[in-house]
N, C-alpha and C. Protein backbone atom coordinates (compact mmCIF):
# COMPACT_ATOMS: atom_id res chain seq x y z
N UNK A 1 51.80 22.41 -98.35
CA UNK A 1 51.08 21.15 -98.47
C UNK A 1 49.58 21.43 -98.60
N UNK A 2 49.09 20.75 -99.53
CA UNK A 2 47.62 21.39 -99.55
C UNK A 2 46.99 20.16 -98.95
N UNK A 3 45.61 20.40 -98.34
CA UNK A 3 44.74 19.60 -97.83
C UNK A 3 43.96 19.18 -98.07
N UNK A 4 43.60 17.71 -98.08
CA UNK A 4 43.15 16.60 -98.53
C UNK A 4 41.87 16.90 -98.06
N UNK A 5 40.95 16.43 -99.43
CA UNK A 5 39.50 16.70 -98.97
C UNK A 5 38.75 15.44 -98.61
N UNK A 6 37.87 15.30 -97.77
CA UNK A 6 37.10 14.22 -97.65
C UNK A 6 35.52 14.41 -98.75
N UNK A 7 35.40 13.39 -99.51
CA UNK A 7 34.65 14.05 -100.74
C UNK A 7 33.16 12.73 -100.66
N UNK A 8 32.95 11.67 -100.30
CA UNK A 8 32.30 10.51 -99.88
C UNK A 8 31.38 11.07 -99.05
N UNK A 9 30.14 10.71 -99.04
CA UNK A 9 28.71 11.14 -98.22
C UNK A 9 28.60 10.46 -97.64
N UNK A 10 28.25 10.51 -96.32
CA UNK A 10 28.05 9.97 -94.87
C UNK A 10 26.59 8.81 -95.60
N UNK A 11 26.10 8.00 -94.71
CA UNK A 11 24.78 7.74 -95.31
C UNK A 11 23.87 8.45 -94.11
N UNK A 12 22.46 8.37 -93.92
CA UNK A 12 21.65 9.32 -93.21
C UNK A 12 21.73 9.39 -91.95
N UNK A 13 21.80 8.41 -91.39
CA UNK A 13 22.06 7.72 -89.53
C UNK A 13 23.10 8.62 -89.29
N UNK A 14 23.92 9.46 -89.66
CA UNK A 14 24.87 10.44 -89.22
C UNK A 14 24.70 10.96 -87.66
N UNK A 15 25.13 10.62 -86.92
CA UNK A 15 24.74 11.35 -85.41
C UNK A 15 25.93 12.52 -85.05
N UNK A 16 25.71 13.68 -84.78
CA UNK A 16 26.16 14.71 -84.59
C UNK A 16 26.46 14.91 -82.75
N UNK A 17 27.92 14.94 -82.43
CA UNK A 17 27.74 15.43 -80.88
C UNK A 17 28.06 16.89 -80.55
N UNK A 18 27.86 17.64 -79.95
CA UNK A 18 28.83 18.98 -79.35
C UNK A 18 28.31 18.66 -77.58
N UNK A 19 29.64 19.47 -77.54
CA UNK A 19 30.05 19.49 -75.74
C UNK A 19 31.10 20.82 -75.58
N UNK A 20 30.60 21.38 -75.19
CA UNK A 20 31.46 23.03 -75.51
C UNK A 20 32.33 22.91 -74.08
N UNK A 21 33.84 23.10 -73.81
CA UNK A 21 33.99 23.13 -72.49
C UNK A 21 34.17 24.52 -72.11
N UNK A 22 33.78 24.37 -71.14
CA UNK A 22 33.33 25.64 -69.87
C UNK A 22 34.03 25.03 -68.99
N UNK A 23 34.79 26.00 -68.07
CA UNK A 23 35.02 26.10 -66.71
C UNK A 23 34.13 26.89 -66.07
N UNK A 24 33.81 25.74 -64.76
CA UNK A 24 32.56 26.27 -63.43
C UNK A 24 33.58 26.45 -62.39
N UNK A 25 33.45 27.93 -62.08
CA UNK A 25 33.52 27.89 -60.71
C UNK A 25 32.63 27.40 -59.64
N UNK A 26 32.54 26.86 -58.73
CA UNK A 26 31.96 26.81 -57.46
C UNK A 26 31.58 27.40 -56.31
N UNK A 27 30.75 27.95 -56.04
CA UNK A 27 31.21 29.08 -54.50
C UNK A 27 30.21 28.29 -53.34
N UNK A 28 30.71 28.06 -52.25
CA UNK A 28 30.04 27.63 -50.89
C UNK A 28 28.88 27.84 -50.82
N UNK A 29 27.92 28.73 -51.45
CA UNK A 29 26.48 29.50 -51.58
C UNK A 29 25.66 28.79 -52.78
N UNK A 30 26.19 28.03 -53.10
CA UNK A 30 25.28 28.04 -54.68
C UNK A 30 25.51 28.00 -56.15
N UNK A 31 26.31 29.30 -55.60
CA UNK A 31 26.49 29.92 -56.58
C UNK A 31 27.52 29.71 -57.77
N UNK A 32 27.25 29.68 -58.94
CA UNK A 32 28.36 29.17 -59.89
C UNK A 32 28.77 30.24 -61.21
N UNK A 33 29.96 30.12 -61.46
CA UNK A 33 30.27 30.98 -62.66
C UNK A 33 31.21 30.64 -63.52
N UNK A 34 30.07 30.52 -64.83
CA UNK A 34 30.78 29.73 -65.96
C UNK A 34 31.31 30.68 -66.72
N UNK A 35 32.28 30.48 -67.62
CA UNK A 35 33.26 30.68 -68.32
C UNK A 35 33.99 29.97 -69.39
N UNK A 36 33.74 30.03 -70.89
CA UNK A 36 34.30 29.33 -72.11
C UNK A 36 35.34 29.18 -71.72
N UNK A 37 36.34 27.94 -72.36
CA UNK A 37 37.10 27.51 -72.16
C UNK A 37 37.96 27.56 -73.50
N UNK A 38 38.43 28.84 -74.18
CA UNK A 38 38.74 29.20 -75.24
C UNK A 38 38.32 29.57 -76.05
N UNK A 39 38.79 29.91 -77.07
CA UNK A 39 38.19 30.37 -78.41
C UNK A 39 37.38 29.16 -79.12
N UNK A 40 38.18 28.27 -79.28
CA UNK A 40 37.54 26.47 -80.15
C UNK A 40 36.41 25.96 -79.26
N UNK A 41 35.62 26.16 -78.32
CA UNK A 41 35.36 25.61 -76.96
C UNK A 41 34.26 24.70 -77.40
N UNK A 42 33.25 24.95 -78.53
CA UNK A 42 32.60 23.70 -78.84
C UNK A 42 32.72 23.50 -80.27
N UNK A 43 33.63 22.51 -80.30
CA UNK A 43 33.55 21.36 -81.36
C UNK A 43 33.10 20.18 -82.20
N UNK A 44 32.87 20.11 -82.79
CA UNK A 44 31.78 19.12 -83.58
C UNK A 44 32.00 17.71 -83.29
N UNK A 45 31.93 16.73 -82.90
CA UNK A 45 32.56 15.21 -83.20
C UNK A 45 30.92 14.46 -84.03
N UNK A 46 31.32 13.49 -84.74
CA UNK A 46 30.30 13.02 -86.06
C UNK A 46 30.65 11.55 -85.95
N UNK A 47 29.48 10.59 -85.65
CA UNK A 47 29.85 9.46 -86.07
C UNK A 47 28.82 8.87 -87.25
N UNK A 48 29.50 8.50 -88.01
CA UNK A 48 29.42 8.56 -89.37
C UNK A 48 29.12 7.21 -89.95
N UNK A 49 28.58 6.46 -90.95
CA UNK A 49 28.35 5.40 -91.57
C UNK A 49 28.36 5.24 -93.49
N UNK A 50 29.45 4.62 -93.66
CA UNK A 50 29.46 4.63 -95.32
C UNK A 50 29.07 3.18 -95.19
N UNK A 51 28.15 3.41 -96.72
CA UNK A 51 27.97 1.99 -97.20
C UNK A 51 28.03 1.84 -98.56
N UNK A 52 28.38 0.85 -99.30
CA UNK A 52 28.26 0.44 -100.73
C UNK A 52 29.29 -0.54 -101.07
N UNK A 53 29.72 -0.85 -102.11
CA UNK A 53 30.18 -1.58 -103.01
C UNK A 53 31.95 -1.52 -102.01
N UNK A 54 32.42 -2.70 -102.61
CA UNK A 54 33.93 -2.60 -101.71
C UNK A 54 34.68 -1.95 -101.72
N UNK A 55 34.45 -1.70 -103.04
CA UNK A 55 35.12 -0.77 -103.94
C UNK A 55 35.44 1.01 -103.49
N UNK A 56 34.60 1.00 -103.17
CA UNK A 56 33.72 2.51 -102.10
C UNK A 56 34.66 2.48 -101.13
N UNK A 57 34.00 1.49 -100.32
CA UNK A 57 34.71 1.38 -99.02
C UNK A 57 36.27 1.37 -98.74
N UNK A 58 37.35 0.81 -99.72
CA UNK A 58 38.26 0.56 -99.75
C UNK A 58 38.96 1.75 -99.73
N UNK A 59 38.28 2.98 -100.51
CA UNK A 59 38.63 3.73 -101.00
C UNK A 59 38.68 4.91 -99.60
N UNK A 60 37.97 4.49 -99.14
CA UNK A 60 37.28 5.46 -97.85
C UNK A 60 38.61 4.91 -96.92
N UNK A 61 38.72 3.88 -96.59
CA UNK A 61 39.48 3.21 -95.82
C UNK A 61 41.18 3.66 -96.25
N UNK A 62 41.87 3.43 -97.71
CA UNK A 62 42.90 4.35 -98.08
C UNK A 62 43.09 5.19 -97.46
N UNK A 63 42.23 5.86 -97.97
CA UNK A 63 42.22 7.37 -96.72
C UNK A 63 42.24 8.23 -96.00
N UNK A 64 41.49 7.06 -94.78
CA UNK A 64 42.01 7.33 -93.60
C UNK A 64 43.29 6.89 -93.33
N UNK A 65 43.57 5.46 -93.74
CA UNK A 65 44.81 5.79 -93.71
C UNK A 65 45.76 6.21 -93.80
N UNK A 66 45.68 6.96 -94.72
CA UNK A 66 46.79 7.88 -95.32
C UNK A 66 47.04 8.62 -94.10
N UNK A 67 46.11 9.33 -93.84
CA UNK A 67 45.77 10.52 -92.52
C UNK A 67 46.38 10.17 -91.39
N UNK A 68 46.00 8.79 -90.87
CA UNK A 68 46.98 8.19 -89.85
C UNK A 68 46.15 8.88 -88.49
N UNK A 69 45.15 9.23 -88.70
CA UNK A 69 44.68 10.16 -87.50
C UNK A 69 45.16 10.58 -86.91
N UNK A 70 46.02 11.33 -87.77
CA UNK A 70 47.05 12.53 -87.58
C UNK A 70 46.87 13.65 -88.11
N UNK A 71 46.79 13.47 -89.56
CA UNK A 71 46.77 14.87 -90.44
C UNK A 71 44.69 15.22 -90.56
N UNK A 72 44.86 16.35 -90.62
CA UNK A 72 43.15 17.14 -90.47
C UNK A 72 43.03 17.12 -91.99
N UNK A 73 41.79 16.65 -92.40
CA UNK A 73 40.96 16.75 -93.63
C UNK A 73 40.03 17.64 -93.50
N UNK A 74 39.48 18.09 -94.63
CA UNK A 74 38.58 18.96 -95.40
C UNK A 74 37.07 18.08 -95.18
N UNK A 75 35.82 18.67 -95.11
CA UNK A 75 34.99 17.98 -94.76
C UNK A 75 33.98 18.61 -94.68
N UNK A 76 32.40 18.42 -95.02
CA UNK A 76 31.57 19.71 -94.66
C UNK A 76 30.22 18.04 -94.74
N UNK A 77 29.85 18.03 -93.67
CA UNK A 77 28.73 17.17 -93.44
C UNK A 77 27.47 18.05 -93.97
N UNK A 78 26.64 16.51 -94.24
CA UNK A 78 25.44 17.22 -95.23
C UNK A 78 24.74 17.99 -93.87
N UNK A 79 24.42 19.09 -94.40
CA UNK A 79 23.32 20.69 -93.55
C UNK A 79 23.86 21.11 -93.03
N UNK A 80 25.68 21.12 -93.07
CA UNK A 80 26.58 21.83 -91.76
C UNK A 80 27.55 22.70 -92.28
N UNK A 81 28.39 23.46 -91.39
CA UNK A 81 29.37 24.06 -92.43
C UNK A 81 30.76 23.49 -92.63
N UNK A 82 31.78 22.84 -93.47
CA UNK A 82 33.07 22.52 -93.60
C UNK A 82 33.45 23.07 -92.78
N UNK A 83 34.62 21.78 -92.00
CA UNK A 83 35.11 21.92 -91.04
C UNK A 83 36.84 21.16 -91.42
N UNK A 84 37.53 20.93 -90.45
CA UNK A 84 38.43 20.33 -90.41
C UNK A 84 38.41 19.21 -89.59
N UNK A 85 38.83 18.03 -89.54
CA UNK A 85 38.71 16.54 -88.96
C UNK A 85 39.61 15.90 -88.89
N UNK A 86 39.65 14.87 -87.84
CA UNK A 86 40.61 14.15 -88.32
C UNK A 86 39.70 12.90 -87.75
N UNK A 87 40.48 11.79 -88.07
CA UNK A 87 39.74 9.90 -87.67
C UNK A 87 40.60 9.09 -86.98
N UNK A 88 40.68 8.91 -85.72
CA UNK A 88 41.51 8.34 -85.03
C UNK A 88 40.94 7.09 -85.04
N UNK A 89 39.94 6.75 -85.20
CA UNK A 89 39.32 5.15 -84.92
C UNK A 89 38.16 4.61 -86.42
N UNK A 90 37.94 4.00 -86.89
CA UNK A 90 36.93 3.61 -87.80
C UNK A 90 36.76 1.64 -88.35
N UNK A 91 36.12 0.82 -87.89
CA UNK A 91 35.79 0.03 -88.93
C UNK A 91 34.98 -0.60 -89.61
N UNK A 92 35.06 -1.89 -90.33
CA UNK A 92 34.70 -1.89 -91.63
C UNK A 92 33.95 -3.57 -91.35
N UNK A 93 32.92 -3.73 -91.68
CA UNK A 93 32.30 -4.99 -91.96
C UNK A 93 31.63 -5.18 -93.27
N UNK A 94 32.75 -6.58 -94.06
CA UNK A 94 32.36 -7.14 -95.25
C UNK A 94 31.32 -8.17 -95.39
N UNK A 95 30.57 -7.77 -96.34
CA UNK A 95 29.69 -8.71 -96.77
C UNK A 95 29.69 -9.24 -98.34
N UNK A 96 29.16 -10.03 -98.52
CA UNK A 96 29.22 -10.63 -100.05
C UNK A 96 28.73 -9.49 -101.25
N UNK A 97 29.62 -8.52 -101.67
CA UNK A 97 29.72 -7.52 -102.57
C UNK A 97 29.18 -6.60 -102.38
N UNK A 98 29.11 -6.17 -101.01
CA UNK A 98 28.42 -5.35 -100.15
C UNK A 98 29.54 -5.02 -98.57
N UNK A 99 29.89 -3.78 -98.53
CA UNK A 99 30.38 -3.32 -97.46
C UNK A 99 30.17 -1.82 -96.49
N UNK A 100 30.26 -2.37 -95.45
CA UNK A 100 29.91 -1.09 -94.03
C UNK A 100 30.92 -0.29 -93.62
N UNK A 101 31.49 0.75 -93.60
CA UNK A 101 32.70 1.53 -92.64
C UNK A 101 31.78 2.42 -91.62
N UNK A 102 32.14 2.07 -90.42
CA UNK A 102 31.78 3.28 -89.11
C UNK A 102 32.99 3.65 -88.81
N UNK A 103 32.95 5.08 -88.41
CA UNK A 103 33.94 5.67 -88.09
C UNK A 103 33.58 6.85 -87.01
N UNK A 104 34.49 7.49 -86.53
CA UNK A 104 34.18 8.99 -85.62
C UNK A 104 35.15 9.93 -86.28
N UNK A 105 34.68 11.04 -86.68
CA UNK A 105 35.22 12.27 -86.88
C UNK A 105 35.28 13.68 -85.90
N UNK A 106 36.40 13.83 -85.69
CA UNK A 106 36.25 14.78 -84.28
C UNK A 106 37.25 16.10 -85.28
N UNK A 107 36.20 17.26 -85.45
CA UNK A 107 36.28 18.58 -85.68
C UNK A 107 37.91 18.85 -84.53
N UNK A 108 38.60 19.59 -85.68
CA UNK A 108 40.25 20.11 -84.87
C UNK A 108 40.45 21.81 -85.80
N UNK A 109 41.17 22.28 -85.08
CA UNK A 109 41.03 23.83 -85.22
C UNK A 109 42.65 23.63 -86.47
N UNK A 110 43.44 22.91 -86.71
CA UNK A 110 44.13 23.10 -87.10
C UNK A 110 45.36 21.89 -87.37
């Protein structure tokens, strides 16, 4: 099965999160000792904003559906490197020949 690319440009407001997990130990003294929490341990999540014509949007919206925020897409945000994603949540506000999609994209290893 080959994999579906996400090919549509974010618009600029793009906000970028990472949160790498670590396990802390604790010790009675102070003292603490961290430790990655795997190989994947910080992951990208992106919340994202398309805008234009309905037409656009509709198309964006297909899409995700298809995916079901299930299956991982192809994806490389503008100044970053391609990653893999998937969209469990996103919507859409219409206006008179003019439309908005927000969505979250959360980086998956596979």
């Amino acid at each position: 099965m080959n994999m579906k690319e996400f090919t549509w440009q974010a618009d600029w407001n793009m906000k970028r999160k990472k949160k790498p997990n670590v396990n802390i130990i604790r010790f009675g003294d102070g003292y603490e000792q961290r430790q990655s929490d795997g190989i994947n341990n910080n992951l990208r999540t992106y919340d994202v904003v398309f805008s234009g014509s309905e037409e656009k949007i509709k198309a964006i919206d297909i899409f995700l559906d298809e995916c079901r925020g299930v299956t991982a897409f192809s994806w490389q945000p503008y100044g970053d490197k391609k990653g893999l994603f998937t969209c469990g949540e996103w919507d859409e506000t219409k206006k008179t020949g003019y439309s908005t999609l927000t969505a979250t994209f959360k980086e998956v290893v596979a």
